[in-house]
Protein backbone atom coordinates (compact mmCIF):
# COMPACT_ATOMS: atom_id res chain seq x y z
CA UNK A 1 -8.08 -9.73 6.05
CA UNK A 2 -9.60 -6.27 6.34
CA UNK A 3 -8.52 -3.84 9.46
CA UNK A 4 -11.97 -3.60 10.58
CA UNK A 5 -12.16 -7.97 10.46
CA UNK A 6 -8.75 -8.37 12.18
CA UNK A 7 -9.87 -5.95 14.79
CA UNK A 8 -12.93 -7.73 15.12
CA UNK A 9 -11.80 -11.35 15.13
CA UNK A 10 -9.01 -10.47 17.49
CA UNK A 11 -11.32 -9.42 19.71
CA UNK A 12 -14.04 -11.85 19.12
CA UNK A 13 -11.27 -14.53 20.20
CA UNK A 14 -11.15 -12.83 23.45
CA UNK A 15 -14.73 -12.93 24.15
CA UNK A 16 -14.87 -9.00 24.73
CA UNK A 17 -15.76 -5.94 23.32
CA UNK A 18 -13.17 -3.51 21.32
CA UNK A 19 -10.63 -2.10 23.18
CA UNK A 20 -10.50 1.78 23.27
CA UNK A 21 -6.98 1.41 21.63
CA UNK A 22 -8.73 -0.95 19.16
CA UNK A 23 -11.80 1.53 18.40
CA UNK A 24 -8.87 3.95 18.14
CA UNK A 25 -7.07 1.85 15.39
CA UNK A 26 -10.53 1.20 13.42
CA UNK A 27 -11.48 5.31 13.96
CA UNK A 28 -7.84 6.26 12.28
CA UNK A 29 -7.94 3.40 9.53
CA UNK A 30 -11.46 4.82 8.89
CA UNK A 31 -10.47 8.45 8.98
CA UNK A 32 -7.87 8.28 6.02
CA UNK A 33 -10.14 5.83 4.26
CA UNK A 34 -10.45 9.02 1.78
CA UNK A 35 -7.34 9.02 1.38
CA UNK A 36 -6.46 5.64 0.69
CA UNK A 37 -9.19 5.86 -2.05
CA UNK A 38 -7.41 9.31 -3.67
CA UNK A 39 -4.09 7.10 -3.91
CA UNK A 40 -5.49 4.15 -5.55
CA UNK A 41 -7.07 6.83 -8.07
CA UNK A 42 -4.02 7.95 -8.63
CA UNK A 43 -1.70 4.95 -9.34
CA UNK A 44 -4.75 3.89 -11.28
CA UNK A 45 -4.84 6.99 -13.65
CA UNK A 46 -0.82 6.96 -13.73
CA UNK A 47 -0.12 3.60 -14.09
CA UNK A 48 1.04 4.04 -17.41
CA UNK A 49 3.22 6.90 -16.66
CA UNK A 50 4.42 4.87 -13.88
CA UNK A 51 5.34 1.82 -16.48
CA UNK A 52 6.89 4.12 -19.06
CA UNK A 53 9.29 6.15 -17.06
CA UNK A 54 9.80 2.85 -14.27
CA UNK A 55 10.78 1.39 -17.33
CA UNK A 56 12.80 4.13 -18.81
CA UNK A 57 14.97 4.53 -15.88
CA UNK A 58 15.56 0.64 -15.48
CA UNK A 59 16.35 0.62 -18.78
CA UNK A 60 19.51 3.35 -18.16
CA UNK A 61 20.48 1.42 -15.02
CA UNK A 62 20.19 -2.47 -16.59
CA UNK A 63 20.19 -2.05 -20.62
CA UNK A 64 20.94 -5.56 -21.49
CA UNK A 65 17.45 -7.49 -20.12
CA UNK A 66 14.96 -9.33 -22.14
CA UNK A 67 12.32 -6.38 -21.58
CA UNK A 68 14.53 -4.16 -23.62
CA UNK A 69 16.02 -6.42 -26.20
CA UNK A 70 14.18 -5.14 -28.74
CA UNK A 71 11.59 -8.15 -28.67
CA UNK A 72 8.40 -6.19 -28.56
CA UNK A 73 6.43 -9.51 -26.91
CA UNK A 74 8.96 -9.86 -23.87
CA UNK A 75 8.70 -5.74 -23.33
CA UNK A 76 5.00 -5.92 -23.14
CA UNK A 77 4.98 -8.88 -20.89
CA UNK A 78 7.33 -6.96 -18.52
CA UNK A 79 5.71 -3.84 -18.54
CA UNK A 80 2.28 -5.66 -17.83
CA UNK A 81 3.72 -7.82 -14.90
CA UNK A 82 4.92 -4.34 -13.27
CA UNK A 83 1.29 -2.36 -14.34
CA UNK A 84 -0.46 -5.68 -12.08
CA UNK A 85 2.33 -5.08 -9.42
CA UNK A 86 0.91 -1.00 -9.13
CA UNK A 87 -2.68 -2.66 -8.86
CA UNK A 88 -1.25 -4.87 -6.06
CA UNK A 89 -0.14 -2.06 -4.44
CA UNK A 90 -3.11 -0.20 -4.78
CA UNK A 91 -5.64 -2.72 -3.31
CA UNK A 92 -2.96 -2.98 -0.53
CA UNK A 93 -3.37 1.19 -0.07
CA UNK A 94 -7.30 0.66 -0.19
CA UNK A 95 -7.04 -2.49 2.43
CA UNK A 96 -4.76 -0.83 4.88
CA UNK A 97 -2.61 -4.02 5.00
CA UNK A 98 -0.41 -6.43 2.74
CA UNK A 99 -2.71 -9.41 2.45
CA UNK A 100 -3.45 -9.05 -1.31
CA UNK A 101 0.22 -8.93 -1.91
CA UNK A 102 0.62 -11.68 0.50
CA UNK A 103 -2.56 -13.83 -1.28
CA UNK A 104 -0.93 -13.69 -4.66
CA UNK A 105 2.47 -15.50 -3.02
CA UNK A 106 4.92 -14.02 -3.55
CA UNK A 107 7.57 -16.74 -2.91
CA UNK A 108 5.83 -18.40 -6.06
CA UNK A 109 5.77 -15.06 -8.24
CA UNK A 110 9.47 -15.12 -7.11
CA UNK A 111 9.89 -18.76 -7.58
CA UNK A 112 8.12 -18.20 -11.08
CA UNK A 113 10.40 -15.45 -12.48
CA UNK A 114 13.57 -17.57 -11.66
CA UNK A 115 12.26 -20.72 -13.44
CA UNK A 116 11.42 -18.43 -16.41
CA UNK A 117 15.17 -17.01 -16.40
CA UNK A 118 14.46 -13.98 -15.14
CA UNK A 119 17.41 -12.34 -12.93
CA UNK A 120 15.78 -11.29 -9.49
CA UNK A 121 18.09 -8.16 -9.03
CA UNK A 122 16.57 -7.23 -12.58
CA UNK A 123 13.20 -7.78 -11.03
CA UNK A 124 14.30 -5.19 -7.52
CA UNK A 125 15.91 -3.08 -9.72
CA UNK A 126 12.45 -2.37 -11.74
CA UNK A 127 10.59 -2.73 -8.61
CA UNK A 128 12.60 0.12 -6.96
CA UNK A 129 12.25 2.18 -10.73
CA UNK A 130 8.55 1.92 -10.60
CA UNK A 131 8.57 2.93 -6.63
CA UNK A 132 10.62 6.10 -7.16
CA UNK A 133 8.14 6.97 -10.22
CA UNK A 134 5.02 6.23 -8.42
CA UNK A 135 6.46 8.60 -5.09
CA UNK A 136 7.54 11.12 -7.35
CA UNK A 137 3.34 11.53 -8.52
CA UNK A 138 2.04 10.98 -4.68
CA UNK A 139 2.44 14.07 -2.27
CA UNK A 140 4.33 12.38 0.71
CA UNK A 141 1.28 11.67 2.64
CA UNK A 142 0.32 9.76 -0.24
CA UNK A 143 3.25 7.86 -0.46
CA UNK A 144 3.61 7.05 3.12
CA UNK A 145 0.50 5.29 2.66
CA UNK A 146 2.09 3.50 -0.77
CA UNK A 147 5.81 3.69 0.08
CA UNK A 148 5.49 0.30 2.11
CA UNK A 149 3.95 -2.42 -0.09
CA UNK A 150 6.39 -1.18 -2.52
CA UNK A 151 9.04 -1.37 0.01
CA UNK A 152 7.64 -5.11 0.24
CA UNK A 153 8.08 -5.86 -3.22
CA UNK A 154 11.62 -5.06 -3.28
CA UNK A 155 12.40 -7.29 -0.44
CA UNK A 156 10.30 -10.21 -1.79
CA UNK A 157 12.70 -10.06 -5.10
C-alpha cells in the first residue's frame, strides 16, 4: 500500500481528517517524490553494471557456486534473479515502502532457493555484493533512500 493510501485509510478508520503530523508525512513523501524517481532511473540504467561487478565481487568472495561454475545457463539464471531483485528495490524506492518486496514473499523466494539447493549465505553474500555496487553509483542521499530494501533483502536470506 502506497504512503498517500496508508495515510488515508489510517485515518479514514478513525473517522477524521489528516492529522497535521500526517499531512506532514504525505508533504515530505511527496517532496522527494523527484527523487525517488532519479533513483529508480538510475538502478534502472545501471542494473547491468550493478549485476556484472555484484557478481564479480561475489565471485572473489564465494568462487565455488553454481553461478560461476562455468555453466553458462545457471550464471544467467543467477544474474537475472539478482537484475529482478534491483527492480524490487526500485519500485520499493518509487513506493516509499517495502510492500512490493513484501508482495513477492519473500519467505517463499527464500523457501524456493533452498528447495532448489541453493546455499542462503551464497544468496546474502550476493545480496550484500549487489548493495555495495548499487551505493557505490547513488550519491548518499540516493542511497539512503535505496540502502534499506536492500538492507531487507539481506535479512530475508
Amino acid at each position: 500500500m502506497s504512503i498517500v493510501a496508508k495515510v488515508v485509510a489510517q485515518s479514514d478508520r478513525a473517522n477524521r481528517f489528516l492529522s497535521d503530523s500526517e499531512l506532514t508525512q504525505l508533504q515530505d513523501f511527496f517532496n522527494n517524490g523527484t527523487l525517488r524517481i532519479k533513483v529508480s532511473q538510475t538502478l534502472a540504467t545501471n542494473q547491468q553494471k550493478i549485476v556484472d561487478e555484484g557478481s564479480k565481487r561475489f565471485w572473489a568472495g564465494c568462487p565455488n557456486t553454481p553461478s560461476n561454475s562455468g555453466n553458462a545457463q545457471k550464471t544467467a539464471l543467477c544474474q537475472r534473479d539478482q537484475g529482478w531483485y534491483i527492480r524490487l528495490v526500485s519500485y520499493c524506492v518509487l513506493a516509499g515502502n517495502s510492500k512490493p518486496l513484501e508482495d513477492i514473499g519473500l519467505d517463499g523466494m527464500r523457501d524456493m532457493y533452498v528447495s532448489l539447493g541453493v546455499p542462503l549465505a551464497n544468496l546474502k553474500l550476493a545480496m550484500r555484493c549487489i548493495k555495495e555496487v548499487a551505493m557505490g553509483i547513488l550519491t548518499s542521499e540516493e542511497g539512503a533512500l535505496a540502502e534499506p530494501y536492500f538492507d531487507l533483502l539481506i535479512r530475508a536470506f
